[in-house]
N, C-alpha and C. Protein backbone atom coordinates (compact mmCIF):
# COMPACT_ATOMS: atom_id res chain seq x y z
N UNK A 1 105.40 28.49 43.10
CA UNK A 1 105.44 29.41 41.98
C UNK A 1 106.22 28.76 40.86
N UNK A 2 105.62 29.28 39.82
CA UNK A 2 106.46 28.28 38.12
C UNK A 2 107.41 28.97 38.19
N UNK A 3 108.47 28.33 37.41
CA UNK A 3 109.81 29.36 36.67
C UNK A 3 109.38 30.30 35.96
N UNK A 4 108.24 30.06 35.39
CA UNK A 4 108.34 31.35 34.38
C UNK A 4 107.37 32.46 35.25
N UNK A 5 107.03 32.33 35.92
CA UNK A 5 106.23 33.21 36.87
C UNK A 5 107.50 34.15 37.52
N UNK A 6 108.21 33.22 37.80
CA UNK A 6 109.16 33.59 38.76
C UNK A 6 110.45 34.39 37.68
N UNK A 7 110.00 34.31 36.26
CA UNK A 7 111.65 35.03 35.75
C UNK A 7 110.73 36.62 35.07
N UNK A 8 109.65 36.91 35.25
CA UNK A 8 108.66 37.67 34.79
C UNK A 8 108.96 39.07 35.93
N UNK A 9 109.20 40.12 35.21
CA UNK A 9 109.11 41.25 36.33
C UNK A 9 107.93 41.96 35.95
N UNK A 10 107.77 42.67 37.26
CA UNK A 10 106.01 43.63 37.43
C UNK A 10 106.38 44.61 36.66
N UNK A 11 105.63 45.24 36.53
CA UNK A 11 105.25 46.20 35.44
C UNK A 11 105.23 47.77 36.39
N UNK A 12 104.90 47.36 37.64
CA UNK A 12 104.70 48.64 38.65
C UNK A 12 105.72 48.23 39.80
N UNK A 13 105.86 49.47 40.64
CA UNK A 13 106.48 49.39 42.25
C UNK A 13 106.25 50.39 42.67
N UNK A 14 105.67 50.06 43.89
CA UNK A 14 104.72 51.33 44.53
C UNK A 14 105.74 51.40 45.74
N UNK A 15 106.39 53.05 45.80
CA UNK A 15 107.19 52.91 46.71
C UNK A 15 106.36 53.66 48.24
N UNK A 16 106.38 52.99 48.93
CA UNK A 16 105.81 54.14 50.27
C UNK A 16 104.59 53.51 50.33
N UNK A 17 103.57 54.04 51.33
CA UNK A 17 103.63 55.64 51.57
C UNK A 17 104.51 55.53 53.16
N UNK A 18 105.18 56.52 53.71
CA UNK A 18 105.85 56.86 53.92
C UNK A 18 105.40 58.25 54.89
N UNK A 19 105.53 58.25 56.40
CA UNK A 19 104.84 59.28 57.10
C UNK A 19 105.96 59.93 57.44
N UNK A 20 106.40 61.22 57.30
CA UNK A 20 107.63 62.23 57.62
C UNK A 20 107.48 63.90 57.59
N UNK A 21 107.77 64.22 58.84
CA UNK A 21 107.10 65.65 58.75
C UNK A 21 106.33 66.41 58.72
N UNK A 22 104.90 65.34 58.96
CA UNK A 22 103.93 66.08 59.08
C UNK A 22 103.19 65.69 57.46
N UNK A 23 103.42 64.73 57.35
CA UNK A 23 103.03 64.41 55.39
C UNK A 23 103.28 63.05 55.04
N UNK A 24 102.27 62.57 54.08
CA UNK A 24 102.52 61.26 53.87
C UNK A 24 103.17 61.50 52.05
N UNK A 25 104.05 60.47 52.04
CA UNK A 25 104.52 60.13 50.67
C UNK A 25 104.72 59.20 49.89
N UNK A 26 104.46 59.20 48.84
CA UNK A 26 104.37 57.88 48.29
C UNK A 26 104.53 57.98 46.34
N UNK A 27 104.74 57.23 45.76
CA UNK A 27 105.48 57.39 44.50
C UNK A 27 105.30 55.78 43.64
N UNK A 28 104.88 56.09 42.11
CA UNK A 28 104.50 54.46 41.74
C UNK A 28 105.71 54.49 40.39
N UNK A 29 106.40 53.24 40.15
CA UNK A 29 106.90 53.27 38.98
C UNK A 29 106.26 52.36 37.69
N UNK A 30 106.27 52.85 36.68
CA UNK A 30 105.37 52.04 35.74
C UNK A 30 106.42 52.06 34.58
N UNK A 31 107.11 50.23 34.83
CA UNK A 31 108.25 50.32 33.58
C UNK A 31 109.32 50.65 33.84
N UNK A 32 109.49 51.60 33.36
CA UNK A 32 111.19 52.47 33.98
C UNK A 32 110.55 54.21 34.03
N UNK A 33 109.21 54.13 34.22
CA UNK A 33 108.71 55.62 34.10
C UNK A 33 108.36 55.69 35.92
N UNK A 34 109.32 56.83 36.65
CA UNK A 34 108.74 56.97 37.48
C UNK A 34 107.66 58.13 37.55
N UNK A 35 106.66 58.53 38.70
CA UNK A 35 106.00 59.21 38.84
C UNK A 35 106.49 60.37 39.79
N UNK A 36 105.53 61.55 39.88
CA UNK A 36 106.16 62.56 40.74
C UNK A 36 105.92 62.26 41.72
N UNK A 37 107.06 62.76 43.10
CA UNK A 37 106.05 61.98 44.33
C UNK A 37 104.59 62.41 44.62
N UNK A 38 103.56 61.72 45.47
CA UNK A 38 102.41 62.08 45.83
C UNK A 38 103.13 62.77 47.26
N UNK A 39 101.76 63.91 47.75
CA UNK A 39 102.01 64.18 49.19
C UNK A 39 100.71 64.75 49.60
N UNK A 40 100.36 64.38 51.08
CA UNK A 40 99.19 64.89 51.35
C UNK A 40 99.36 64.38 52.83
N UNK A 41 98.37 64.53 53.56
CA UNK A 41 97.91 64.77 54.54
C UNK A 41 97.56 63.56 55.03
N UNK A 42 97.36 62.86 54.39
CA UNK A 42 96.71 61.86 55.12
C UNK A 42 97.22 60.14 53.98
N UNK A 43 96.81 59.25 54.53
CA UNK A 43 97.00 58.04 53.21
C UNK A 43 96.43 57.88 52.40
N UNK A 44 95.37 58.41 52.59
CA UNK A 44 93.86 58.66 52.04
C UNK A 44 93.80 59.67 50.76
N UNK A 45 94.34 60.51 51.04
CA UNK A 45 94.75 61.87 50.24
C UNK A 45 96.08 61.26 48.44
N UNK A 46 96.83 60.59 49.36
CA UNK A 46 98.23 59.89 48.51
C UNK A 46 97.46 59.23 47.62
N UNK A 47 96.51 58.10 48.64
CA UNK A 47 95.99 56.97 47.80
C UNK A 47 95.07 57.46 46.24
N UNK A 48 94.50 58.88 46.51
CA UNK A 48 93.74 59.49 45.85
C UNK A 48 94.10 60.00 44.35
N UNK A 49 95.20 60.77 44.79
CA UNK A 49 96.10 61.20 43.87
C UNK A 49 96.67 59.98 43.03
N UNK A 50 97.43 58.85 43.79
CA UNK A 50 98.06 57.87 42.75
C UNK A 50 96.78 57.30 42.09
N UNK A 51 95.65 56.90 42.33
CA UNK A 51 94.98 56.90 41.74
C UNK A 51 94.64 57.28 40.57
N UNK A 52 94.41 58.86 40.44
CA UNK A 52 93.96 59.79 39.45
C UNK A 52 95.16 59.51 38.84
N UNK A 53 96.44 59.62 38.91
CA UNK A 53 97.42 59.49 38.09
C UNK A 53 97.72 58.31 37.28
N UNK A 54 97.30 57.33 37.66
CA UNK A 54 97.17 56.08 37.29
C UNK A 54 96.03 55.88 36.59
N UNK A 55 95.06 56.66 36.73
CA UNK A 55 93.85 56.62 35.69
C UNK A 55 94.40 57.56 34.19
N UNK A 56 94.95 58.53 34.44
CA UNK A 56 95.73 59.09 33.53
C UNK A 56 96.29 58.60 32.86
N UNK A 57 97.16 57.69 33.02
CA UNK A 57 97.86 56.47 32.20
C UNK A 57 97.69 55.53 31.63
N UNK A 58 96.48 55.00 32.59
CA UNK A 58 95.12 54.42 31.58
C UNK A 58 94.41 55.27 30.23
N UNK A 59 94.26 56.28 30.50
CA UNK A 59 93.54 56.95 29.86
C UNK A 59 94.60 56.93 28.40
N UNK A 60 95.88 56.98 28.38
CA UNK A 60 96.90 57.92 27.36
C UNK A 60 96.91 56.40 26.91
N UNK A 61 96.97 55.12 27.35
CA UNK A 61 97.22 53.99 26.92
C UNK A 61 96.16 54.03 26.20
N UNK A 62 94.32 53.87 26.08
CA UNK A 62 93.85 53.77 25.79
C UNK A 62 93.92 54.42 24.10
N UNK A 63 93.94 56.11 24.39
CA UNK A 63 94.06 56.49 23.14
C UNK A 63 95.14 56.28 22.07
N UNK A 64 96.67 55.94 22.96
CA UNK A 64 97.34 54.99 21.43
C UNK A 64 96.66 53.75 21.07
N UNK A 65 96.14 52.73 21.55
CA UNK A 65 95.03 51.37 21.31
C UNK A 65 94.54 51.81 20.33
N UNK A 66 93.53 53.19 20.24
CA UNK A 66 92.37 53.70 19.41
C UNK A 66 93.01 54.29 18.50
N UNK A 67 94.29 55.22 18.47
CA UNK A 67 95.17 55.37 16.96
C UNK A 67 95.76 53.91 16.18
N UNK A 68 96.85 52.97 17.27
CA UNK A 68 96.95 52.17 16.46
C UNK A 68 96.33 51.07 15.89
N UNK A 69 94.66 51.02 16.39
CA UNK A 69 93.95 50.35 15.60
C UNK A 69 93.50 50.64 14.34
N UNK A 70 93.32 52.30 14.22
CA UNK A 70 92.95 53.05 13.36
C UNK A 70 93.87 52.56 11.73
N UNK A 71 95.16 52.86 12.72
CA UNK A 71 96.14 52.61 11.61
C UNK A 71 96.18 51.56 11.15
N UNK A 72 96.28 50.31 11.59
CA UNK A 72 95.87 49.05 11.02
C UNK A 72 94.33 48.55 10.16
N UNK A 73 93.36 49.39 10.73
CA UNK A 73 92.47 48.86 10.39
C UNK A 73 91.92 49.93 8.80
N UNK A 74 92.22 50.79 8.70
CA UNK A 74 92.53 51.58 7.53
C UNK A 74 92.55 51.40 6.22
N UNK A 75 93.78 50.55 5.98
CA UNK A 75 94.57 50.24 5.21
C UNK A 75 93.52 49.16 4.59
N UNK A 76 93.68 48.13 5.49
CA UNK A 76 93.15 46.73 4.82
C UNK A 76 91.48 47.05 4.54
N UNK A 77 90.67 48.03 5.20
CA UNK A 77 89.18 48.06 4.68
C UNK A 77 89.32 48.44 3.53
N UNK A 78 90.55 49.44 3.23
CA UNK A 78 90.38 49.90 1.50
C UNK A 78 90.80 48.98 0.29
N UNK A 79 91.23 48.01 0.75
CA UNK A 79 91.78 46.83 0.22
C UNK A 79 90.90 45.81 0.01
N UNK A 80 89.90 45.64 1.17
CA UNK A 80 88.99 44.41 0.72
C UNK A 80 87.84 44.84 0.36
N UNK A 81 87.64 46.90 -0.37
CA UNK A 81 86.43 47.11 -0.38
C UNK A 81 87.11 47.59 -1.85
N UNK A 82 88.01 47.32 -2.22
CA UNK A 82 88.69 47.82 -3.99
C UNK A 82 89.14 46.86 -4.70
N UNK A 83 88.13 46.61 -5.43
CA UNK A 83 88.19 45.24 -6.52
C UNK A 83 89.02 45.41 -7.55
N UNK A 84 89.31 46.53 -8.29
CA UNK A 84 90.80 47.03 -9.67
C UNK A 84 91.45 47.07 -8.28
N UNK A 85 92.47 46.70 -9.28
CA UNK A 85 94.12 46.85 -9.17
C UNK A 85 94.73 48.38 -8.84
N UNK A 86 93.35 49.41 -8.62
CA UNK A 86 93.85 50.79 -8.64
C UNK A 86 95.03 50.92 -7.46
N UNK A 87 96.08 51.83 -7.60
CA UNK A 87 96.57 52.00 -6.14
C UNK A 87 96.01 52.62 -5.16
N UNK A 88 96.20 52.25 -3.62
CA UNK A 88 95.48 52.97 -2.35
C UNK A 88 95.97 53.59 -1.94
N UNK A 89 95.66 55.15 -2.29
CA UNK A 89 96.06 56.31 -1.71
C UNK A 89 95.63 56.92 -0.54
């Protein structure tokens, strides 16, 4: 493994799953954001849920991408489509 591979931390940590009581548990961190725990019945059930939750996060990432492109890309079309000196309001 390189040094710089090696001075790089993950982005996730999937804690569990974890069988206690009759329930499996399990919990993902993304960043310094943890998640609520998962619980279900089976691993199958956990795996399901972190899933969907993790598609969720995909999903919310996606739509800042699609605002802050918006916002960047905005600005400069009105700029290279306005030949005077008018200001861009």
């Amino acid at each position: 493994m390189s040094e710089q591979a090696s001075q790089e931390t993950s982005l996730y940590q999937i804690e569990g799953p974890t069988y206690q009581e009759g329930a499996w548990t399990a919990s993902i961190t993304l960043k310094e954001q943890k998640s609520p725990p998962f619980h279900g019945g089976t691993k199958e059930e956990v795996q399901e849920q972190m899933l969907h939750y993790l598609g969720q996060q995909a999903l919310e990432i996606e739509k800042a991408r699609i605002v802050l492109r918006k916002a960047f890309e905005g600005p400069s079309e009105k700029r290279e489509n306005n030949d005077s000196n008018e200001p861009i309001v």
